[in-house]
N, C-alpha and C. Protein backbone atom coordinates (compact mmCIF):
# COMPACT_ATOMS: atom_id res chain seq x y z
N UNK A 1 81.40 27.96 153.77
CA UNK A 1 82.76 28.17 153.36
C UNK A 1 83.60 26.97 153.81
N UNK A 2 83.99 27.20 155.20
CA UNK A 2 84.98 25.62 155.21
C UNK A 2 84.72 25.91 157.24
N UNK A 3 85.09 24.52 157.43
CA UNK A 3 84.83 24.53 159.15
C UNK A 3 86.17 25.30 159.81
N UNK A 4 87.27 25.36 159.44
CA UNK A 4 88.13 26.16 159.49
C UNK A 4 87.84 27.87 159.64
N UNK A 5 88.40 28.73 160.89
CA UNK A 5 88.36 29.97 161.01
C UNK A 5 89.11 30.74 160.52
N UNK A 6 88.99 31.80 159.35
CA UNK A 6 89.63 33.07 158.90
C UNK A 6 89.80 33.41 159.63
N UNK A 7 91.17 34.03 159.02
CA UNK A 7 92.18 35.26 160.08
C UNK A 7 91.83 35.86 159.24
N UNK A 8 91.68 36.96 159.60
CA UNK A 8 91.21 38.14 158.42
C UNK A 8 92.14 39.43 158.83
N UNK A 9 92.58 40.16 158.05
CA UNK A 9 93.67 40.86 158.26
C UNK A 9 93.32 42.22 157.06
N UNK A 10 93.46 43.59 157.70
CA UNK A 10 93.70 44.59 156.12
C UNK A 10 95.22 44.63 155.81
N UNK A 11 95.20 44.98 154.56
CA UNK A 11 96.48 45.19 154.53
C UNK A 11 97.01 46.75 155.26
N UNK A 12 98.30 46.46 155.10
CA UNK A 12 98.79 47.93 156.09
C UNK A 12 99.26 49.13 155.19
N UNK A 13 98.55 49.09 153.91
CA UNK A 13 98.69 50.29 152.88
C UNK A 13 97.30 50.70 152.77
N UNK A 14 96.22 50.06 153.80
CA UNK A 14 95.22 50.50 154.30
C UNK A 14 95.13 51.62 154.60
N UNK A 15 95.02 52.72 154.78
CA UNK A 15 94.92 54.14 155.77
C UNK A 15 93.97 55.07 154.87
N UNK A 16 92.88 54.61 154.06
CA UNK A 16 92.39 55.15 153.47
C UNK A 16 90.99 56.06 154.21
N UNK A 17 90.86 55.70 155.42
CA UNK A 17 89.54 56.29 156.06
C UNK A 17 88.87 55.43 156.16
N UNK A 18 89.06 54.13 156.34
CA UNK A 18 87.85 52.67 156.46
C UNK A 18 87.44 52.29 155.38
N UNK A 19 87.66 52.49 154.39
CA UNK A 19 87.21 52.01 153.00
C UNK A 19 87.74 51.32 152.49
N UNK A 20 88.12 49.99 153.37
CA UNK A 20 88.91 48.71 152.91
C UNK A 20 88.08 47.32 152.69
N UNK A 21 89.08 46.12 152.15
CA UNK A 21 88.48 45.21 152.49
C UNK A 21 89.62 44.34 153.25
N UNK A 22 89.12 43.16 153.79
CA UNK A 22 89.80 42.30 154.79
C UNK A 22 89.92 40.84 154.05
N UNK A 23 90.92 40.19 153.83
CA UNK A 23 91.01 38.94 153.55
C UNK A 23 91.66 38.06 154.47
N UNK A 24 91.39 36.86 154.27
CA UNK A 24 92.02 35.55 154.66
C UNK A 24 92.57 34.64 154.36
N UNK A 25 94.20 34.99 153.92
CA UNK A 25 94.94 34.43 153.51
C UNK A 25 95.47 32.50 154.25
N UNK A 26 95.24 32.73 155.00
CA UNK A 26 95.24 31.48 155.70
C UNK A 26 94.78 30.21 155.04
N UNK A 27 93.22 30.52 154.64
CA UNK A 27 92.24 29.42 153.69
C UNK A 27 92.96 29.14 152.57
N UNK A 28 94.14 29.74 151.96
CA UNK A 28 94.70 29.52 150.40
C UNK A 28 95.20 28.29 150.29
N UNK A 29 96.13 28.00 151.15
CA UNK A 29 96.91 26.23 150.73
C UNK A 29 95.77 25.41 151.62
N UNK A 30 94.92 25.32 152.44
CA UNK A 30 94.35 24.41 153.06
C UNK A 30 93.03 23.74 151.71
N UNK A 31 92.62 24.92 151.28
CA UNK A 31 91.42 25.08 150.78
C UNK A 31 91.24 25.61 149.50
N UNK A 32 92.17 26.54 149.05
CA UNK A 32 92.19 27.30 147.56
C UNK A 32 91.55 28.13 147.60
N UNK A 33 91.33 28.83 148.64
CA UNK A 33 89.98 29.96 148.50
C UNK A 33 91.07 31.13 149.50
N UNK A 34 90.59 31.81 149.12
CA UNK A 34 91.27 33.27 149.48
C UNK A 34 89.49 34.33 149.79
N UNK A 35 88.81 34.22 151.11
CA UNK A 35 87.94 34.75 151.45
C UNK A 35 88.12 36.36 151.67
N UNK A 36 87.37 36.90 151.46
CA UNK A 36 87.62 38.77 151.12
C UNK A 36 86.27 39.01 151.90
N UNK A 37 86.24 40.18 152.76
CA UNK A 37 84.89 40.68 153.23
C UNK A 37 84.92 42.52 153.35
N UNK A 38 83.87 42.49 153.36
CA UNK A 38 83.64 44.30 153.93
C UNK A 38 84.29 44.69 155.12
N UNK A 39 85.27 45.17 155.75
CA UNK A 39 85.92 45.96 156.67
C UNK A 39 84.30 46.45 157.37
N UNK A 40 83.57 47.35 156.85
CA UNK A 40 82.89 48.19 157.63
C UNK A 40 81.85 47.40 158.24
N UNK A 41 81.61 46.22 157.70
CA UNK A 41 80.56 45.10 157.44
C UNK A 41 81.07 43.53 158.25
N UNK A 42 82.04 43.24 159.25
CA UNK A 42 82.62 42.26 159.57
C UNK A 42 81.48 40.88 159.71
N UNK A 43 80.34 41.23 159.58
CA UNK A 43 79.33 39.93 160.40
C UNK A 43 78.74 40.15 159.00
N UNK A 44 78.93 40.47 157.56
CA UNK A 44 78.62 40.46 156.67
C UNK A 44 79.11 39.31 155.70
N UNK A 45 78.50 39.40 154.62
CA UNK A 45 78.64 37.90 153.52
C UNK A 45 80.44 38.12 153.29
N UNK A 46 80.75 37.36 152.83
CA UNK A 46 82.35 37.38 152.34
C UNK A 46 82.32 36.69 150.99
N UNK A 47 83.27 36.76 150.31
CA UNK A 47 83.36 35.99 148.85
C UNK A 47 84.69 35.49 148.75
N UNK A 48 84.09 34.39 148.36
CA UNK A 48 85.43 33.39 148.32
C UNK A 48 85.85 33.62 146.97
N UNK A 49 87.39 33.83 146.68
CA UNK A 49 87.99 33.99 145.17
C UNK A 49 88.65 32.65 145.45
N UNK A 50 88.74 31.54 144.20
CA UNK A 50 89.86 31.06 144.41
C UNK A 50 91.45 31.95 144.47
N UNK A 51 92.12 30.79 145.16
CA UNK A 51 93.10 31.27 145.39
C UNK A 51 94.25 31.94 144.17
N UNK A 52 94.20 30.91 143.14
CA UNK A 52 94.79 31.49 141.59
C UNK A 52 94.68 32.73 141.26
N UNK A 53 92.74 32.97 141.22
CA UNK A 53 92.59 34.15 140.80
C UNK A 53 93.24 35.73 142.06
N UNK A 54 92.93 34.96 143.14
CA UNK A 54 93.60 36.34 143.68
C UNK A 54 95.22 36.22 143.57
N UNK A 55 95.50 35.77 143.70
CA UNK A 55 97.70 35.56 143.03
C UNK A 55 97.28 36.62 142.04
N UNK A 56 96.86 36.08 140.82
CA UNK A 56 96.76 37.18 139.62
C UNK A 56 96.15 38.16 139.90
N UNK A 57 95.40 38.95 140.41
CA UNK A 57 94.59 40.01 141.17
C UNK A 57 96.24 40.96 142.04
N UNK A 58 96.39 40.37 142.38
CA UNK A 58 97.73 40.89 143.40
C UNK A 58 98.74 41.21 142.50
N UNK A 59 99.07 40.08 141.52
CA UNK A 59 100.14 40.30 140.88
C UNK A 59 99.85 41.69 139.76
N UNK A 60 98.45 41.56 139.26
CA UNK A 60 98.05 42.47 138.38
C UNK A 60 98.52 43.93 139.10
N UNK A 61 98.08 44.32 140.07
CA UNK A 61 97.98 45.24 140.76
C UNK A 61 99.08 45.81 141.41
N UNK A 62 99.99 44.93 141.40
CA UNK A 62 101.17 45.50 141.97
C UNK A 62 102.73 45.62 140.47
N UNK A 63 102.21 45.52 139.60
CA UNK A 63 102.90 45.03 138.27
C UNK A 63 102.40 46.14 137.26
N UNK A 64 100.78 47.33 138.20
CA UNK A 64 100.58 48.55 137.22
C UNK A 64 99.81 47.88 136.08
N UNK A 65 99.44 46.44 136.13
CA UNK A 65 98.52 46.02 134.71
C UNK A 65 97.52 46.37 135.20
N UNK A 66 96.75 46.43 136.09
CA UNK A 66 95.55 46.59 136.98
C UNK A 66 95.42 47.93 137.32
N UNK A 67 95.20 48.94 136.41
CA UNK A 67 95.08 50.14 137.17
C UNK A 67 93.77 50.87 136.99
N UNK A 68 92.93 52.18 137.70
CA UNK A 68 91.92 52.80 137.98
C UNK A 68 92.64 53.65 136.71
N UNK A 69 91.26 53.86 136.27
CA UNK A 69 91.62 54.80 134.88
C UNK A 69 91.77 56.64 135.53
């Protein structure tokens, strides 16, 4: 990923019972990558989104275009 350390953070609309994921917003302007991992899984793989696509991911989702059927 990058020699740089994620802060990894859930969000705080989290309270679902552990069934989150954790990102690292930090990596976005250094690097363009917006890293996402398993909450339950911390020493697990992570996936890097660029950063664009998660903006639009966020924006989708909070804008109701992005919704669970």
């Amino acid at each position: 990923m990058t020699t740089e350390t994620p802060r990894w953070y859930t969000s705080s609309y989290s309270e679902n019972g552990g069934q989150c994921v954790e990102v690292a917003t930090n990596l976005a302007t250094p690097h363009g990558i917006v890293p996402v991992r398993d909450s339950k899984n911390v020493s697990g793989p992570a996936l890097s989104v660029p950063a664009g696509a998660f903006t639009a991911f966020v924006t989708g989702i909070k804008s109701g275009e992005l919704q669970h059927p």
